[in-house]
C-alpha atoms as a PDB file:
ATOM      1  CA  UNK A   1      13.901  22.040  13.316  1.00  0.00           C
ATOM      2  CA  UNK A   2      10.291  20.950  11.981  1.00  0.00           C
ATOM      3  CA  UNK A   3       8.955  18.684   9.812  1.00  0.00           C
ATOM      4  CA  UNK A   4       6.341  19.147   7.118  1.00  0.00           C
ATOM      5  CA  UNK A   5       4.542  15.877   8.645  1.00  0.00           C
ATOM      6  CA  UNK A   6       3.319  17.704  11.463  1.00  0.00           C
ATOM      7  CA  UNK A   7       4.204  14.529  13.739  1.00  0.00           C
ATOM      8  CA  UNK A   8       2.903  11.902  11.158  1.00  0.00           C
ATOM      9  CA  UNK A   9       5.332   8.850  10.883  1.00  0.00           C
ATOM     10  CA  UNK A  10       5.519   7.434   7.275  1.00  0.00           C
ATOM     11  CA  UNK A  11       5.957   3.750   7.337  1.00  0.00           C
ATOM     12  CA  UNK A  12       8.288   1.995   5.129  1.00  0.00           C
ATOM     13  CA  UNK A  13       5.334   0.509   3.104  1.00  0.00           C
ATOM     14  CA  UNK A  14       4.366   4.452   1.872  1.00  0.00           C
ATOM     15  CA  UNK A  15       1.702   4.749   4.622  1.00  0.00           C
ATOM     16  CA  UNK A  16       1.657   7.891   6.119  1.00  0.00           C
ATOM     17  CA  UNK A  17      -0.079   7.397   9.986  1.00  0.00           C
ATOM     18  CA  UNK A  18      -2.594  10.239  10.867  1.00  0.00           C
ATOM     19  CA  UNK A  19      -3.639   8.880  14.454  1.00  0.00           C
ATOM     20  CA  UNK A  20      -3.273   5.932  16.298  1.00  0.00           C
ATOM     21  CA  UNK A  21      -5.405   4.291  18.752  1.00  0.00           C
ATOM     22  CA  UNK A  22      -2.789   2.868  20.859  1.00  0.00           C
ATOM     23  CA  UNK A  23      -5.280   2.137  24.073  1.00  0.00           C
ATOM     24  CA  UNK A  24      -7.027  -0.330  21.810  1.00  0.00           C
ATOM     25  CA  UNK A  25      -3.878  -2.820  22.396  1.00  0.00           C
ATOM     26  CA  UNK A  26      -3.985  -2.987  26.012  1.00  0.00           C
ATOM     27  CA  UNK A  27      -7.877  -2.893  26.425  1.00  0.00           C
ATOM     28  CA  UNK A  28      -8.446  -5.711  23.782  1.00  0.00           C
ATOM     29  CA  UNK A  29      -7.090  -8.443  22.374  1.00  0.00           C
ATOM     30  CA  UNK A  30      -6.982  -7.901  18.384  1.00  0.00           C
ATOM     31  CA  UNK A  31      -7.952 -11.342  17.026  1.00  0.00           C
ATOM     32  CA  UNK A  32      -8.133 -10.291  13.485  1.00  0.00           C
ATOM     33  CA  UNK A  33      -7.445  -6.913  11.318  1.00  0.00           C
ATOM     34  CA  UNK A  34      -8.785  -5.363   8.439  1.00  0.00           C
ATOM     35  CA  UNK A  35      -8.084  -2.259   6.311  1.00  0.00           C
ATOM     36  CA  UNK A  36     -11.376   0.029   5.316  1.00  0.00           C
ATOM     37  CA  UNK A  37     -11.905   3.102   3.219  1.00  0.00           C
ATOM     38  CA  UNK A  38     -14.318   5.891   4.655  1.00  0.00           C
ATOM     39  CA  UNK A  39     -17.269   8.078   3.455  1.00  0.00           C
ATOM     40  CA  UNK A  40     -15.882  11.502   4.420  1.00  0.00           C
ATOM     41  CA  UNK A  41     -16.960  15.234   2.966  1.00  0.00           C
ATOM     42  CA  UNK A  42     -14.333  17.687   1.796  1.00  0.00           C
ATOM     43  CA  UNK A  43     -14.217  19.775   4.606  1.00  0.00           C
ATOM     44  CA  UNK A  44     -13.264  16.424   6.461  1.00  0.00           C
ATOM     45  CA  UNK A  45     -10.738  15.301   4.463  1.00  0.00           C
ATOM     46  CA  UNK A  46      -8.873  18.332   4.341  1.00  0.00           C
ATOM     47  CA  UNK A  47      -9.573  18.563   8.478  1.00  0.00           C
ATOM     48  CA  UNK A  48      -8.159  14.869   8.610  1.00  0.00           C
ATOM     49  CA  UNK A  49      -4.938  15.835   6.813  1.00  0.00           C
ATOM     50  CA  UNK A  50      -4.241  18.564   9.390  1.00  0.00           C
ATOM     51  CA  UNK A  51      -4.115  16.309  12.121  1.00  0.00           C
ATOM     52  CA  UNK A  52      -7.178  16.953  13.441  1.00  0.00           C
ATOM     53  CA  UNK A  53      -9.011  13.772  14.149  1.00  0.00           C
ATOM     54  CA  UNK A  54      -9.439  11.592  17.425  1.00  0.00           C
ATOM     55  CA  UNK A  55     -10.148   7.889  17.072  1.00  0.00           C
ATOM     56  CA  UNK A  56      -9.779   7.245  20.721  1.00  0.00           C
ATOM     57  CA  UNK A  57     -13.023   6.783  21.789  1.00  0.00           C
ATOM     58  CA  UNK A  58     -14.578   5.773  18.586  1.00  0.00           C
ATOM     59  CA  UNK A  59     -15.965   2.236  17.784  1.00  0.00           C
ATOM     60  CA  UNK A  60     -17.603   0.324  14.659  1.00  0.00           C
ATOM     61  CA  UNK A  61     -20.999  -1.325  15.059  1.00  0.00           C
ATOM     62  CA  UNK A  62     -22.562  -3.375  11.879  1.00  0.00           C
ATOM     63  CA  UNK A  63     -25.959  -2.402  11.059  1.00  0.00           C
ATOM     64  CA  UNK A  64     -28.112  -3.539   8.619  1.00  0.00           C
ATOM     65  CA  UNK A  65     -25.517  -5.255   6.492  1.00  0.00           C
ATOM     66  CA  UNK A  66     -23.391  -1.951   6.343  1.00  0.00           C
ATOM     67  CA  UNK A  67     -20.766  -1.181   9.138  1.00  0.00           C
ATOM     68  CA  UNK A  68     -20.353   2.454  10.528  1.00  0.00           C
ATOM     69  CA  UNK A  69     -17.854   4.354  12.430  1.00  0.00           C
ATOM     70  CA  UNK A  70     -19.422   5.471  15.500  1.00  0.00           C
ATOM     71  CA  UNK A  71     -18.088   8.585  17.661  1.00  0.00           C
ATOM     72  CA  UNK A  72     -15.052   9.431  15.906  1.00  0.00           C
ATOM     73  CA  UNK A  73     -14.558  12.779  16.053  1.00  0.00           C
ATOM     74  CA  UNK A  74     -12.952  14.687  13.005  1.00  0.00           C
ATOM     75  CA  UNK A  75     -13.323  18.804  13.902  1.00  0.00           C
ATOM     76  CA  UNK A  76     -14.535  21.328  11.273  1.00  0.00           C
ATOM     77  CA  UNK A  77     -11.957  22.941   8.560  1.00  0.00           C
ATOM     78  CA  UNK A  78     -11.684  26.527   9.476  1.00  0.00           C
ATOM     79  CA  UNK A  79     -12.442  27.537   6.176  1.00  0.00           C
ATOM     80  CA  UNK A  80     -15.216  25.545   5.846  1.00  0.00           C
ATOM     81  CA  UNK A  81     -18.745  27.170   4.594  1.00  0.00           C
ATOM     82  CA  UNK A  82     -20.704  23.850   6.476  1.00  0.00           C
ATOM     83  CA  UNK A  83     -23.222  25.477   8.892  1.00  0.00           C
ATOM     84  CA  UNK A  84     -24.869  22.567  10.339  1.00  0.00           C
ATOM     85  CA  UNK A  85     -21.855  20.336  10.624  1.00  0.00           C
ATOM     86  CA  UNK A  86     -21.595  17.668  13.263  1.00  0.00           C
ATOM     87  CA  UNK A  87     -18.004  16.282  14.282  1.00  0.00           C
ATOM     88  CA  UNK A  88     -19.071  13.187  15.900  1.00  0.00           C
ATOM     89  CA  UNK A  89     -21.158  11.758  12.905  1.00  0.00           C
ATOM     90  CA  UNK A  90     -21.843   8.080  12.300  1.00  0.00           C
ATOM     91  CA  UNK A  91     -19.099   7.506   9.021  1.00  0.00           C
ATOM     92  CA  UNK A  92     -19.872   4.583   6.665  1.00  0.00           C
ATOM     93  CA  UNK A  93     -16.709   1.971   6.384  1.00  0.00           C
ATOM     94  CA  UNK A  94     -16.213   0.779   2.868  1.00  0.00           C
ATOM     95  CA  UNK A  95     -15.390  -2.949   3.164  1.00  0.00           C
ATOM     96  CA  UNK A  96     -16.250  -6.223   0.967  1.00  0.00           C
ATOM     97  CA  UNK A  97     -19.212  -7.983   1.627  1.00  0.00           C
ATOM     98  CA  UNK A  98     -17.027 -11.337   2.705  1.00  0.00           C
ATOM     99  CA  UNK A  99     -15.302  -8.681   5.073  1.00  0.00           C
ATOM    100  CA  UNK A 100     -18.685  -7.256   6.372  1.00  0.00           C
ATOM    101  CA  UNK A 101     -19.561 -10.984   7.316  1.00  0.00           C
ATOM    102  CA  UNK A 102     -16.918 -11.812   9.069  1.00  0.00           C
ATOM    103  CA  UNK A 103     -17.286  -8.808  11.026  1.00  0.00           C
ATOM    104  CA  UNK A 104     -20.640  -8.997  11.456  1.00  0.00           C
ATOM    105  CA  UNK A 105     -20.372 -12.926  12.660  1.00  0.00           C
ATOM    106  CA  UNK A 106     -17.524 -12.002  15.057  1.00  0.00           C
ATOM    107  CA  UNK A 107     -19.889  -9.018  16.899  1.00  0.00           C
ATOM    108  CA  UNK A 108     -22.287 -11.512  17.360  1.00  0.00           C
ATOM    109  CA  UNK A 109     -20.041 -13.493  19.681  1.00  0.00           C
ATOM    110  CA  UNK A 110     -20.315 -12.453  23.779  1.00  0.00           C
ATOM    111  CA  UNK A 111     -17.677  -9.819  24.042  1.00  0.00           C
ATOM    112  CA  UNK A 112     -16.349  -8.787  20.883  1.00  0.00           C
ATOM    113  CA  UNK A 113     -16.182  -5.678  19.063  1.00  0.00           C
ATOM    114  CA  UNK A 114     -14.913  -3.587  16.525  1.00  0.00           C
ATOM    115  CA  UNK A 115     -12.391  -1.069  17.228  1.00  0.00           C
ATOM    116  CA  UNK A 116     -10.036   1.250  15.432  1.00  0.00           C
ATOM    117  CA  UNK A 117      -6.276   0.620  15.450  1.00  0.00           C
ATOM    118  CA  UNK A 118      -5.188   3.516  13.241  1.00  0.00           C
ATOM    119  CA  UNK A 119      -6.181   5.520  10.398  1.00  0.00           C
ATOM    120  CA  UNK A 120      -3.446   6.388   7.926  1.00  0.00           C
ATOM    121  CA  UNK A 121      -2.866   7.940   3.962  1.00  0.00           C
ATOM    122  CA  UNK A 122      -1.946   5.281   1.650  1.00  0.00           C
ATOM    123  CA  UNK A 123      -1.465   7.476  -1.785  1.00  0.00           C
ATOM    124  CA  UNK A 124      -4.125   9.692  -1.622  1.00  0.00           C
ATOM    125  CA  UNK A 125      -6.710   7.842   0.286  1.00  0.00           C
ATOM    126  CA  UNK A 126      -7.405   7.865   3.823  1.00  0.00           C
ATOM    127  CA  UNK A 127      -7.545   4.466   4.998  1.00  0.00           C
ATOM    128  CA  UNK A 128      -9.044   2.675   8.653  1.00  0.00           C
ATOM    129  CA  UNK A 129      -7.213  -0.010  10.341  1.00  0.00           C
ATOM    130  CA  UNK A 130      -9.496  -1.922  12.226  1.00  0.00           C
ATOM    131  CA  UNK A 131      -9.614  -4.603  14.361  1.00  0.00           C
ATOM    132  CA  UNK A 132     -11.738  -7.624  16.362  1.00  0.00           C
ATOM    133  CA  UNK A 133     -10.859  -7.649  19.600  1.00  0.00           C
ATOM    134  CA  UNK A 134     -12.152  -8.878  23.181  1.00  0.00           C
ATOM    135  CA  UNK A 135     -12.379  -6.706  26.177  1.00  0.00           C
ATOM    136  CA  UNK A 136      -9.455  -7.431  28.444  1.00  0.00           C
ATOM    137  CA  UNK A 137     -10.013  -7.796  32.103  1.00  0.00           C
ATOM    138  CA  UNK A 138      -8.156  -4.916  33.483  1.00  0.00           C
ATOM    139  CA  UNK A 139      -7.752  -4.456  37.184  1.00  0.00           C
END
């Protein structure tokens, strides 16, 4: 028997999770969360609701006033026309400009950084969960 979801779990507050970044909990401690929209292309939208996206690795960094999403890697649509596409660009994080503070105050502490928890569809928008965390000393 198979689903329609292609392994997405739908939450009981209508989100629909794409990928999770479940490392992020045991390498960091999440002080504080936030939810962010993305600047995505067509081709990567309609990549990102196939299930093709990896936010494993990725990371946000805030530069100059604006914070990005650095190496997450969405693949190309296979019927895409995009010739010079690149799957690990740098993807602009729509937040408020408290929210860009606060972020941008809490990077400037030793340690801490931005990383992403999940990234989810909540109606028809794709959404990033992100959170503040510091590195964990793992041995």
């Amino acid at each position: 028997m198979s689903s329609k979801s292609g392994g997405r779990k739908k939450s009981q507050t209508g989100k629909l999770t794409i990928a999770d970044n479940r490392k992020a909990t045991f390498q960091y401690e999440i002080e504080d969360t936030f939810e962010a929209g993305i600047v995505l292309t067509g081709s990567e939208i309609k990549s990102i609701r196939q299930n093709k996206v990896n936010i494993k690795e990725s990371y946000a960094s805030a530069e100059n006033g604006e914070i990005f999403l650095i190496n997450c890697n969405i693949p190309r649509y296979q019927n895409s026309i995009d010739t010079n596409y690149n799957p690990r660009r740098n993807r602009k994080l729509l937040l408020n400009k408290k929210e860009i503070n606060k972020l941008f105050a809490a990077t400037q502490k030793k340690g801490m950084t931005i990383v992403p928890l999940s990234l989810y569809l909540k109606g028809s928008w794709i959404k990033l969960n992100i959170g503040v965390g510091k590195g964990k000393k793992i041995f």
